[in-house]
C-alpha atoms as a PDB file:
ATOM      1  CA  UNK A   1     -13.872  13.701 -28.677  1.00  0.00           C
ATOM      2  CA  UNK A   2     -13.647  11.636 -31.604  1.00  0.00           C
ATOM      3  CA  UNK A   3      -9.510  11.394 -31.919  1.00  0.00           C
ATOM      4  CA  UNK A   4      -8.915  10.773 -28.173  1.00  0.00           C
ATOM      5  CA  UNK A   5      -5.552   8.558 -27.866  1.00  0.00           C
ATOM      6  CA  UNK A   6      -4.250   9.094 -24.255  1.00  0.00           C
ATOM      7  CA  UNK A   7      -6.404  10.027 -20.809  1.00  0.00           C
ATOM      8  CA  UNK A   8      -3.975  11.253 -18.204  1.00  0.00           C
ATOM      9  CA  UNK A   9      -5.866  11.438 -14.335  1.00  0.00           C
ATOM     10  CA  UNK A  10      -4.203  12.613 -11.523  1.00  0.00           C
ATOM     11  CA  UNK A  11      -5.402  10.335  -8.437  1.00  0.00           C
ATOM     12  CA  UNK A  12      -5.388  12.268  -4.937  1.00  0.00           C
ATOM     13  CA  UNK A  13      -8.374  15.051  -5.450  1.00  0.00           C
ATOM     14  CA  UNK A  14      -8.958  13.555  -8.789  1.00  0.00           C
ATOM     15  CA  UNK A  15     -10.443  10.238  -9.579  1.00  0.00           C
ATOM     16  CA  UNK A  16      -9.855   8.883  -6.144  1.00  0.00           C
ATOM     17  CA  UNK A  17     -12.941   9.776  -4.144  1.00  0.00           C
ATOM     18  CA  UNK A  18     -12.644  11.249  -0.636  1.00  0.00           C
ATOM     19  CA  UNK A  19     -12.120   8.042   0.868  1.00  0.00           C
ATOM     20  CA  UNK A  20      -8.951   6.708  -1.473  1.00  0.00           C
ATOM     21  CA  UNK A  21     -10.598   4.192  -3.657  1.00  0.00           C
ATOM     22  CA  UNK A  22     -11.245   4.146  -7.213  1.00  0.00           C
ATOM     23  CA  UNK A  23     -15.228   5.271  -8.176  1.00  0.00           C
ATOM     24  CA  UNK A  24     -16.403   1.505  -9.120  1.00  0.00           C
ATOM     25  CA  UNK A  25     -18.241   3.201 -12.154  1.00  0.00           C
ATOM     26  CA  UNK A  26     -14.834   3.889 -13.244  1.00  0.00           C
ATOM     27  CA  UNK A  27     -13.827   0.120 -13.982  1.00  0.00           C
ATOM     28  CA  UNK A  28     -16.059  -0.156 -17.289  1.00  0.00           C
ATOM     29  CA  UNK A  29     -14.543   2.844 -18.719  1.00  0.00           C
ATOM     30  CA  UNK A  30     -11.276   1.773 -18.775  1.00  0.00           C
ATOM     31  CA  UNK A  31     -11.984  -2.096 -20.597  1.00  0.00           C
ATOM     32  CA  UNK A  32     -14.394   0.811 -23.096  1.00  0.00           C
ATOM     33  CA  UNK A  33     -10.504   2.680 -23.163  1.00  0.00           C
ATOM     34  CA  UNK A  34      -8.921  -0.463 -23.423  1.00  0.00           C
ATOM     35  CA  UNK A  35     -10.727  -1.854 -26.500  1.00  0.00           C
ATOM     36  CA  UNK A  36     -10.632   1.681 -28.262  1.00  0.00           C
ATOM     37  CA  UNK A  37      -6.959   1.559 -27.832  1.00  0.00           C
ATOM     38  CA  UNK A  38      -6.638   4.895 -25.728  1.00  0.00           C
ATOM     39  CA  UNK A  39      -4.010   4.605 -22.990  1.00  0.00           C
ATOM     40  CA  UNK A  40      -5.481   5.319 -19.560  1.00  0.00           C
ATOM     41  CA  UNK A  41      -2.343   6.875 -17.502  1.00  0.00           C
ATOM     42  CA  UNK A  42      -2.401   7.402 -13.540  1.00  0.00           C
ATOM     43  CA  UNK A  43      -0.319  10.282 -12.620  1.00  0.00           C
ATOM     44  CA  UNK A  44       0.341  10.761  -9.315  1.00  0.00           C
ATOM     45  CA  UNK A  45       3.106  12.121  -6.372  1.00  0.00           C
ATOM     46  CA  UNK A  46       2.683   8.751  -5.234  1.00  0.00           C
ATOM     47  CA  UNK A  47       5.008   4.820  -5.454  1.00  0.00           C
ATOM     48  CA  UNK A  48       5.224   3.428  -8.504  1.00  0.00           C
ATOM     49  CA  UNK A  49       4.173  -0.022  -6.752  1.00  0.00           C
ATOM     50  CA  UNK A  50       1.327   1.786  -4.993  1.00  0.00           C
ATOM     51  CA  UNK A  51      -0.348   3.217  -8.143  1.00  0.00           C
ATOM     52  CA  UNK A  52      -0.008  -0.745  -9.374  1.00  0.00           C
ATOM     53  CA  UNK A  53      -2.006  -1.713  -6.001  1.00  0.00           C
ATOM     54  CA  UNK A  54      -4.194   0.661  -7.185  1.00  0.00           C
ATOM     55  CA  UNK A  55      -5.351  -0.607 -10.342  1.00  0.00           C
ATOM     56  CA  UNK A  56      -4.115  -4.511  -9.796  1.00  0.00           C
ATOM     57  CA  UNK A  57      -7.894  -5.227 -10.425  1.00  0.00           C
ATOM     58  CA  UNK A  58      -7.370  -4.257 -14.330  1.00  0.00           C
ATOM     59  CA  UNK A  59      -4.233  -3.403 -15.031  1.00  0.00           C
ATOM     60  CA  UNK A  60      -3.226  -4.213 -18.322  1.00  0.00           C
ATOM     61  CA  UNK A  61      -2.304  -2.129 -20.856  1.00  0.00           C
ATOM     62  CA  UNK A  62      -1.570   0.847 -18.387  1.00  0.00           C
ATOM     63  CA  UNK A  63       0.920   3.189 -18.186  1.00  0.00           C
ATOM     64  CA  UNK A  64       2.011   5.153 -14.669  1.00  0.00           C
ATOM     65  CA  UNK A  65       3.515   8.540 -14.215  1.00  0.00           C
ATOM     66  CA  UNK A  66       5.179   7.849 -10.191  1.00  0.00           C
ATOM     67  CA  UNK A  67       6.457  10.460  -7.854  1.00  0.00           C
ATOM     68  CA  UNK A  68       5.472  13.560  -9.521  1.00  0.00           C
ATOM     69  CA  UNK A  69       6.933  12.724 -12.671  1.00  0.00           C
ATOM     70  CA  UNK A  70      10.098  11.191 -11.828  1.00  0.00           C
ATOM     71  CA  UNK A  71       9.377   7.427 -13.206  1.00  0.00           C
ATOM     72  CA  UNK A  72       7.883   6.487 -16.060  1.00  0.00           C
ATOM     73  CA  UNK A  73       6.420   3.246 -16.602  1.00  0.00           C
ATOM     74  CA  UNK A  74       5.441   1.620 -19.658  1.00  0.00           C
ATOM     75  CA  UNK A  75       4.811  -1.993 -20.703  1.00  0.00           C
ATOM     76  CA  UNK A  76       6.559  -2.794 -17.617  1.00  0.00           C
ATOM     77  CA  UNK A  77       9.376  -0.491 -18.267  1.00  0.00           C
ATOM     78  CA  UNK A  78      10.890   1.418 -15.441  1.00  0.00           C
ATOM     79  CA  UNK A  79      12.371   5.122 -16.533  1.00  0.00           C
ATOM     80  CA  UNK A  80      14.127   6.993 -13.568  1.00  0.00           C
ATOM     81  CA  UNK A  81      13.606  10.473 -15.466  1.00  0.00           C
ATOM     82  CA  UNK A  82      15.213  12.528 -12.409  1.00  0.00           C
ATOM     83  CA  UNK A  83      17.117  11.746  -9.632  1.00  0.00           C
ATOM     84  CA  UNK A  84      18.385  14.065  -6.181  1.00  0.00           C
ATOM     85  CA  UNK A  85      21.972  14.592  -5.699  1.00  0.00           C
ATOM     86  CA  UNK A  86      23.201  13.024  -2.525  1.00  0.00           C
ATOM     87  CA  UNK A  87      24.141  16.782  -1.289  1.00  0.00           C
ATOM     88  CA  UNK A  88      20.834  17.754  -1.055  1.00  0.00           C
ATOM     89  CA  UNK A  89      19.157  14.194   0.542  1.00  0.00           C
ATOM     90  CA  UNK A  90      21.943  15.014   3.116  1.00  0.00           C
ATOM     91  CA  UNK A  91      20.331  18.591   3.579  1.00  0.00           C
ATOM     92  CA  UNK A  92      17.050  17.876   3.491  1.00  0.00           C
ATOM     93  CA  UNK A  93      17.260  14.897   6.135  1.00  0.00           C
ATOM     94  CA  UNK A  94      19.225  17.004   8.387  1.00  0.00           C
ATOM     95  CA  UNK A  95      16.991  19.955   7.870  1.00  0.00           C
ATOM     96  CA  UNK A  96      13.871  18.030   8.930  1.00  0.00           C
ATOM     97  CA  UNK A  97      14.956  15.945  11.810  1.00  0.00           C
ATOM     98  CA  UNK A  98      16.478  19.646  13.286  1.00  0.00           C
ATOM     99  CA  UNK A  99      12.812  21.145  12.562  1.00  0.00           C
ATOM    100  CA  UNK A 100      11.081  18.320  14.542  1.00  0.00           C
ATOM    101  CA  UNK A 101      14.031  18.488  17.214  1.00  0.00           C
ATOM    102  CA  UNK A 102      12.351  22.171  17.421  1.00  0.00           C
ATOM    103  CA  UNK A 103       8.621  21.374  17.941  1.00  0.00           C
ATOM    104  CA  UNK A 104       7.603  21.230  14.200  1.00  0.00           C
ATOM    105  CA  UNK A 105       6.149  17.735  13.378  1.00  0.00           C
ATOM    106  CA  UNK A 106       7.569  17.183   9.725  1.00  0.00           C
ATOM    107  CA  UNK A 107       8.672  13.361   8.654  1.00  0.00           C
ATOM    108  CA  UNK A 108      10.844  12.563   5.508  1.00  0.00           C
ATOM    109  CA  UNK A 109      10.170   9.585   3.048  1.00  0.00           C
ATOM    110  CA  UNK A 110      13.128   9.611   1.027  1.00  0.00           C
ATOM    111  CA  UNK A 111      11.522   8.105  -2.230  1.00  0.00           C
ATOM    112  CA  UNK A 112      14.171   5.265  -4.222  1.00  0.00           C
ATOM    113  CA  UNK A 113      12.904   3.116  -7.202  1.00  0.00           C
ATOM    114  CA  UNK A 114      13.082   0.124  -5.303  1.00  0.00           C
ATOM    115  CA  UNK A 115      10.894   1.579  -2.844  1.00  0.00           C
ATOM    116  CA  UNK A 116      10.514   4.476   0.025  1.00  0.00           C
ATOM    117  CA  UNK A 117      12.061   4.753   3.376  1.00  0.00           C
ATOM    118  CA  UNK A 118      11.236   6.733   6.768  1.00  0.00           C
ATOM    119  CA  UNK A 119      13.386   6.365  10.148  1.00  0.00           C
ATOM    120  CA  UNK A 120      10.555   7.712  12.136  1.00  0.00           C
ATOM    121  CA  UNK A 121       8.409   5.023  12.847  1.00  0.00           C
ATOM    122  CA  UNK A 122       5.633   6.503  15.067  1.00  0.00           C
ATOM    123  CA  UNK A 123       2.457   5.162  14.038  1.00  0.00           C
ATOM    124  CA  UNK A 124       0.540   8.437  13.133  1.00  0.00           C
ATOM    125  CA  UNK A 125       3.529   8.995  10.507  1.00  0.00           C
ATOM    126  CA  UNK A 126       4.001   6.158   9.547  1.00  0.00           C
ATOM    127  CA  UNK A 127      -0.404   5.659   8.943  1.00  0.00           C
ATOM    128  CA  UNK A 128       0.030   8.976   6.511  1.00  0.00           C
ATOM    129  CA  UNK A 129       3.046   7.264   4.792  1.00  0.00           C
ATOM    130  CA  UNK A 130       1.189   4.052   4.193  1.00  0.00           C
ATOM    131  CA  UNK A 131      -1.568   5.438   2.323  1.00  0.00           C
ATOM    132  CA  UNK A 132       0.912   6.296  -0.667  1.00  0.00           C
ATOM    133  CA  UNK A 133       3.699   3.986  -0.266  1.00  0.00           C
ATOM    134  CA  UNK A 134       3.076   0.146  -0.320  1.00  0.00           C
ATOM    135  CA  UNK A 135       7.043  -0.288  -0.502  1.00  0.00           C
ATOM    136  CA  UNK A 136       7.592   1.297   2.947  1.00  0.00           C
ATOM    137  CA  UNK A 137      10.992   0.153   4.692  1.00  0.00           C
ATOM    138  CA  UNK A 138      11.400   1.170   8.366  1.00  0.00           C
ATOM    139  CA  UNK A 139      14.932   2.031   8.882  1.00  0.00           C
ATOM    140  CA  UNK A 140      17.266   3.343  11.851  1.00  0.00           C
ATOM    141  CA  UNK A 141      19.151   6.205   9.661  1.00  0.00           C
ATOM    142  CA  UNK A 142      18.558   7.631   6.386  1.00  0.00           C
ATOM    143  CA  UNK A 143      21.841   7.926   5.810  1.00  0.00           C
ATOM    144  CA  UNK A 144      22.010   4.884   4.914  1.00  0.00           C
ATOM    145  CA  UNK A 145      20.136   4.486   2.253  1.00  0.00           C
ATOM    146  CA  UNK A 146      21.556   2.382  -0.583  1.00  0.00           C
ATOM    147  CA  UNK A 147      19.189   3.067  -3.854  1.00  0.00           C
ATOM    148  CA  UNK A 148      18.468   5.487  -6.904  1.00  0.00           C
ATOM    149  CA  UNK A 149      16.946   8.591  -5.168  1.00  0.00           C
ATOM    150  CA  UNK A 150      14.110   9.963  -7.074  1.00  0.00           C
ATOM    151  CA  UNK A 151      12.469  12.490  -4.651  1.00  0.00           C
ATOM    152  CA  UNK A 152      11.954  13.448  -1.065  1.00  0.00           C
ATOM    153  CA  UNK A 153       8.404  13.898   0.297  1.00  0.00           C
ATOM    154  CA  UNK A 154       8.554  15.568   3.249  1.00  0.00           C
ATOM    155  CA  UNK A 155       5.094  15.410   5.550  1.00  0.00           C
ATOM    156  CA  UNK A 156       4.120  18.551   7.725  1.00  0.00           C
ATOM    157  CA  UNK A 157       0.985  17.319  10.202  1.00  0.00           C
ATOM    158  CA  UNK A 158       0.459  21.665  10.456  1.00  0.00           C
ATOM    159  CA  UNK A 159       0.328  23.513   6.711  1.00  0.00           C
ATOM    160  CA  UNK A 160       2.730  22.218   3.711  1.00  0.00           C
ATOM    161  CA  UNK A 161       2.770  25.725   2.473  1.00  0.00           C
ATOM    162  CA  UNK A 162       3.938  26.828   5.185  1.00  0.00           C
ATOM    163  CA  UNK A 163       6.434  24.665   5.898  1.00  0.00           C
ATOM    164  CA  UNK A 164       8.063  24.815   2.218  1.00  0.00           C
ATOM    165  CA  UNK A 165       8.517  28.875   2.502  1.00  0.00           C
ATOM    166  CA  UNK A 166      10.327  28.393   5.995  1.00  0.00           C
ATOM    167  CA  UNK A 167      12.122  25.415   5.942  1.00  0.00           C
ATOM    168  CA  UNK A 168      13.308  24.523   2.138  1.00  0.00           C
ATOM    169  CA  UNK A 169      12.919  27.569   0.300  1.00  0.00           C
ATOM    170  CA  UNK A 170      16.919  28.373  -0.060  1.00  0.00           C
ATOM    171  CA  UNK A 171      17.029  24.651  -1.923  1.00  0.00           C
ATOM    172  CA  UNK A 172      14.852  26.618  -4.464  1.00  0.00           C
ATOM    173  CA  UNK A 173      18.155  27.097  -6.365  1.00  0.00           C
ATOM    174  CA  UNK A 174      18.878  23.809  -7.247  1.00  0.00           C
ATOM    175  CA  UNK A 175      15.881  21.638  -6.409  1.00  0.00           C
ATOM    176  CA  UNK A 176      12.080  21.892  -7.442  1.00  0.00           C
ATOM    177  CA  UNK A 177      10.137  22.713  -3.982  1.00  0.00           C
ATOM    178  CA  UNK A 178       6.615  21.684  -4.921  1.00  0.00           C
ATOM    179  CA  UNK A 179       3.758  21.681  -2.387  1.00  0.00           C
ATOM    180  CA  UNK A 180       1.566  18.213  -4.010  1.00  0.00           C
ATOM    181  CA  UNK A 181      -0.677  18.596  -0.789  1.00  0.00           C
ATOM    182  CA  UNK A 182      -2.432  20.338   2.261  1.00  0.00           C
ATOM    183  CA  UNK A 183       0.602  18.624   3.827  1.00  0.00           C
ATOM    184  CA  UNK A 184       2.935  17.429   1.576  1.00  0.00           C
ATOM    185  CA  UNK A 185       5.857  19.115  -0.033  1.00  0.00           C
ATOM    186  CA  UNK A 186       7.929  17.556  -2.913  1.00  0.00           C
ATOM    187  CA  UNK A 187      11.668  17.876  -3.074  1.00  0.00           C
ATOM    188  CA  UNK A 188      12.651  16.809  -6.815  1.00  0.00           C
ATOM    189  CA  UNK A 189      15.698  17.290  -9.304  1.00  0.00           C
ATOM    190  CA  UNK A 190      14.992  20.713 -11.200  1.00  0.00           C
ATOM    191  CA  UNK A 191      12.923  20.563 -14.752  1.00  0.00           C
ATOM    192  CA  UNK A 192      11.270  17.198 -13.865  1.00  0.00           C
ATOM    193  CA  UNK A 193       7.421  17.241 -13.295  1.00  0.00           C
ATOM    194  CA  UNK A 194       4.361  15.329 -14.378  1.00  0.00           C
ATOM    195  CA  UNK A 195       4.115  17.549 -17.796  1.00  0.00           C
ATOM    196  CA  UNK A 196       7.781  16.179 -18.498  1.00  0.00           C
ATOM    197  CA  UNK A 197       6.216  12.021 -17.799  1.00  0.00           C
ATOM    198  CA  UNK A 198       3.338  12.819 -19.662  1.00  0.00           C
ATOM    199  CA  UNK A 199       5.277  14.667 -22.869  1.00  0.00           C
ATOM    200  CA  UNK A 200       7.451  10.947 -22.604  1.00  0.00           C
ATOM    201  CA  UNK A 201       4.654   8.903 -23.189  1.00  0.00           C
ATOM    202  CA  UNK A 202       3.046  11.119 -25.760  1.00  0.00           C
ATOM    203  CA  UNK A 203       7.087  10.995 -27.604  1.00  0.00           C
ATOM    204  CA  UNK A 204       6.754   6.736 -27.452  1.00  0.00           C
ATOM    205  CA  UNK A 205       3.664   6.312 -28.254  1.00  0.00           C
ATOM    206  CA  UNK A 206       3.247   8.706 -30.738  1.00  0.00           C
ATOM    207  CA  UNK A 207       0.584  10.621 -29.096  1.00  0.00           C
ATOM    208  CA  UNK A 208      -0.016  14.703 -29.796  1.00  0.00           C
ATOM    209  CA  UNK A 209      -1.363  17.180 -27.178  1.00  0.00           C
ATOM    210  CA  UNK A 210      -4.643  17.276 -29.637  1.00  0.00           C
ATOM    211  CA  UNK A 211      -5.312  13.663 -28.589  1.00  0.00           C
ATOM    212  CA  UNK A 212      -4.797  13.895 -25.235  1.00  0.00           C
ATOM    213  CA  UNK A 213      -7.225  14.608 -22.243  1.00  0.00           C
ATOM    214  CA  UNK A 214      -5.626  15.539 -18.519  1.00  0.00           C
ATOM    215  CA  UNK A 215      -7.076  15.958 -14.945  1.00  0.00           C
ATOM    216  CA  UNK A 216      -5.922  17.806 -12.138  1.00  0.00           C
ATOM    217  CA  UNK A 217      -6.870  19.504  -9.023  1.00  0.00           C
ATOM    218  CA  UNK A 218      -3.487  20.288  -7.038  1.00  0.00           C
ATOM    219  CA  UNK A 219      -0.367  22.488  -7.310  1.00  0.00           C
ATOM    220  CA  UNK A 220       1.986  19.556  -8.716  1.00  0.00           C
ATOM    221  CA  UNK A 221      -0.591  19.242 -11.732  1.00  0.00           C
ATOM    222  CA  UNK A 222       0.371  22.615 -13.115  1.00  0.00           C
ATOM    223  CA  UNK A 223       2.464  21.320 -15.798  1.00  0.00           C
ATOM    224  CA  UNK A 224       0.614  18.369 -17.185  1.00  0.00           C
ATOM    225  CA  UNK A 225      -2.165  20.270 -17.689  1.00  0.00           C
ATOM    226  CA  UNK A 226      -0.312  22.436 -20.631  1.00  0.00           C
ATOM    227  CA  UNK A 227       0.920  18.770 -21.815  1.00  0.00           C
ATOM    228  CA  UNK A 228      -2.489  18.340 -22.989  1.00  0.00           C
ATOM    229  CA  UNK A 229      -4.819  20.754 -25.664  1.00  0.00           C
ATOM    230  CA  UNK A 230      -7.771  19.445 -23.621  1.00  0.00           C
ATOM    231  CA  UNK A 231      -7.146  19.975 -19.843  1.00  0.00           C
ATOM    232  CA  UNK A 232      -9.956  19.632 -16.776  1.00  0.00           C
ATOM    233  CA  UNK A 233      -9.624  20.904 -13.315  1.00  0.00           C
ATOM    234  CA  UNK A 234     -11.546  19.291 -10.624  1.00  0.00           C
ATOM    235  CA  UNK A 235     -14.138  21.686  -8.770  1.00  0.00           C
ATOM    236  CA  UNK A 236     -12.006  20.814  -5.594  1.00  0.00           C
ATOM    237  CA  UNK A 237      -8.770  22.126  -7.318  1.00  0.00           C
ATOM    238  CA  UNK A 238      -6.539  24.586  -6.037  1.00  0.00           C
ATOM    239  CA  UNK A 239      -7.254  28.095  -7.954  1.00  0.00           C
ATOM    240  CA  UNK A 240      -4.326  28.097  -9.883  1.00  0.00           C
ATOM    241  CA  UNK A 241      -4.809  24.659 -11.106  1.00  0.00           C
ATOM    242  CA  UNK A 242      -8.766  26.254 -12.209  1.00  0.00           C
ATOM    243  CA  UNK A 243      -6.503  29.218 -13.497  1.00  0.00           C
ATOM    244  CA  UNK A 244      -4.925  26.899 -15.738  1.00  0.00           C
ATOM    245  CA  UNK A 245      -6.971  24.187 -17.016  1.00  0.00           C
ATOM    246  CA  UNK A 246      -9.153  24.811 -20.386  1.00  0.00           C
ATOM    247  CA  UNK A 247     -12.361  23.082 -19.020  1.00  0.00           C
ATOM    248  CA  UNK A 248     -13.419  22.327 -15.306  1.00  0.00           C
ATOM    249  CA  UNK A 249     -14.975  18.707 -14.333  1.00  0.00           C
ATOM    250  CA  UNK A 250     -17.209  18.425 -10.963  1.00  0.00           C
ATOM    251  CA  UNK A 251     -15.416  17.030  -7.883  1.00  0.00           C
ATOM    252  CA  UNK A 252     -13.646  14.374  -7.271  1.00  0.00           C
ATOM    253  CA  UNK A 253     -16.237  13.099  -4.700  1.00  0.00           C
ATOM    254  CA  UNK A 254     -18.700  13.325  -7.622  1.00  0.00           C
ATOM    255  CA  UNK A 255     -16.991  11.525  -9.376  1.00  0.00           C
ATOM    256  CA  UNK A 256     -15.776  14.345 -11.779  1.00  0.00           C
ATOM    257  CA  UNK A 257     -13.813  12.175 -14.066  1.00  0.00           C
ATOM    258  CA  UNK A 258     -16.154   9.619 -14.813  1.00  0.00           C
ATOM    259  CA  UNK A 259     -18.569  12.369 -15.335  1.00  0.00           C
ATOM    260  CA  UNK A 260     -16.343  13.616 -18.021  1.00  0.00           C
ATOM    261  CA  UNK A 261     -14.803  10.580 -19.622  1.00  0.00           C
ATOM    262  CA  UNK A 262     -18.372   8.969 -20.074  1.00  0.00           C
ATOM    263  CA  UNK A 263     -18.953  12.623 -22.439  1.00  0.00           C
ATOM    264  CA  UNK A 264     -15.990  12.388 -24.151  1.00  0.00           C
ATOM    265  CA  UNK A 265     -16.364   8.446 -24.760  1.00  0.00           C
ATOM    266  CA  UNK A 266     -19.203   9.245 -26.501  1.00  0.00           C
ATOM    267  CA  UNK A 267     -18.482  12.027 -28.717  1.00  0.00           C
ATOM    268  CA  UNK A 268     -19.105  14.724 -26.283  1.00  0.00           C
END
């Protein structure tokens, strides 16, 4: 792909492998991005400041699509491009702390730019919450919470799907109920996704669809995939997500996006 500008990679079931980490045959493609000027993007459900732990080991030059779409980040440029009203935080907190009053073992991160925040602090929640938020703070009461609301990620330790048809789907109305995992469900302001971060960038940096490569392999990838003329689903991915993509890559555990990057890189 001779006019490639922008590579947009989900992370979870993308170019993480299995185990979380970055494939280290990764690394050299982005400094071969980095010197051809094409702007390597992480886009991902998770923190803002986890996506930077992430890729602290090269990170410059990058731009970050955080929490599903709702910040943008770009030259060190934070964009809040959707926030929740207060009404619905309120709902949602009450909603889940009644559900796991009732034997079903959900937890809430309500997700701020400055960072996330949980008031259950049990250790096999709070390990799940961990692995996506590096700004974690342990509070006594969520309504509390004094910061720019982006989104609330709500964990279900039984089915996601599941949980989101019984428990939030009358917020469909005014919210965005978007499953992002086997167990975790996105509550976000409506018309904000990752397509909607990724059409940003693309507006900055003067970027078109033709010159722009995305990866995806779950539900909350739907979007950014049509942001894109040139889309891959993972073998791994959800069937819609294979529905929707143009091309499909091998599995994240194989290391589908390197596979497909090292192609393109070379005029594949």
């Amino acid at each position: 792909m001779t006019d490639l500008k922008m590579v947009v990679a989900d992370m979870d079931g993308t170019l993480l492998r299995d185990d979380g980490t970055v494939p280290d045959s990764f690394w050299p493609l982005l400094d071969e991005m980095r010197e051809r000027g094409i702007v390597f993007v992480p886009a991902s459900g998770r923190q803002y400041y986890t996506l930077q732990k992430l890729f602290e080991r090269s990170p410059e030059g990058l731009s970050y699509i955080a929490e599903n779409g709702n910040l943008v980040a770009h030259d060190g440029r934070l964009e809040a491009v959707g926030t929740v009203d207060q009404s619905v935080t309120d709902e949602v907190v009450s909603t889940v702390r009644a559900a796991y009053e009732h034997g079903r073992d959900l937890g809430l991160v309500v997700c701020g730019v400055a960072g996330g925040y949980v008031e259950r602090h049990d250790r096999p929640f709070v390990d799940e919450c961990d692995k996506y938020y590096v700004r974690l703070d342990r509070i006594d009461d969520l309504d509390e919470i004094d910061d720019q609301i982006l989104k609330l990620a709500v964990y279900d330790f039984e089915d996601a799907e599941t949980a989101a048809g019984r428990y939030f789907a009358e917020l469909a109305d005014r919210t965005q109920v978007v499953v992002s995992g086997r167990n975790w469900i996105d509550i976000m302001s409506p018309g904000v996704d990752k397509g909607v971060g990724v059409r940003a960038l693309q507006s900055d940096l003067g970027i078109s669809p033709a010159q722009t490569v995305v990866f995806g392999d779950y539900l909350n990838d739907l979007q950014m995939l049509d942001a894109a003329d040139r889309s891959y689903a993972m073998a791994n991915a959800h069937p819609e997500v294979r529905a929707r993509a143009t091309h499909l890559a091998p599995s994240n555990d194989d290391e589908g996006v390197v596979q497909v990057l090292r192609r393109l890189l070379s005029g594949g």
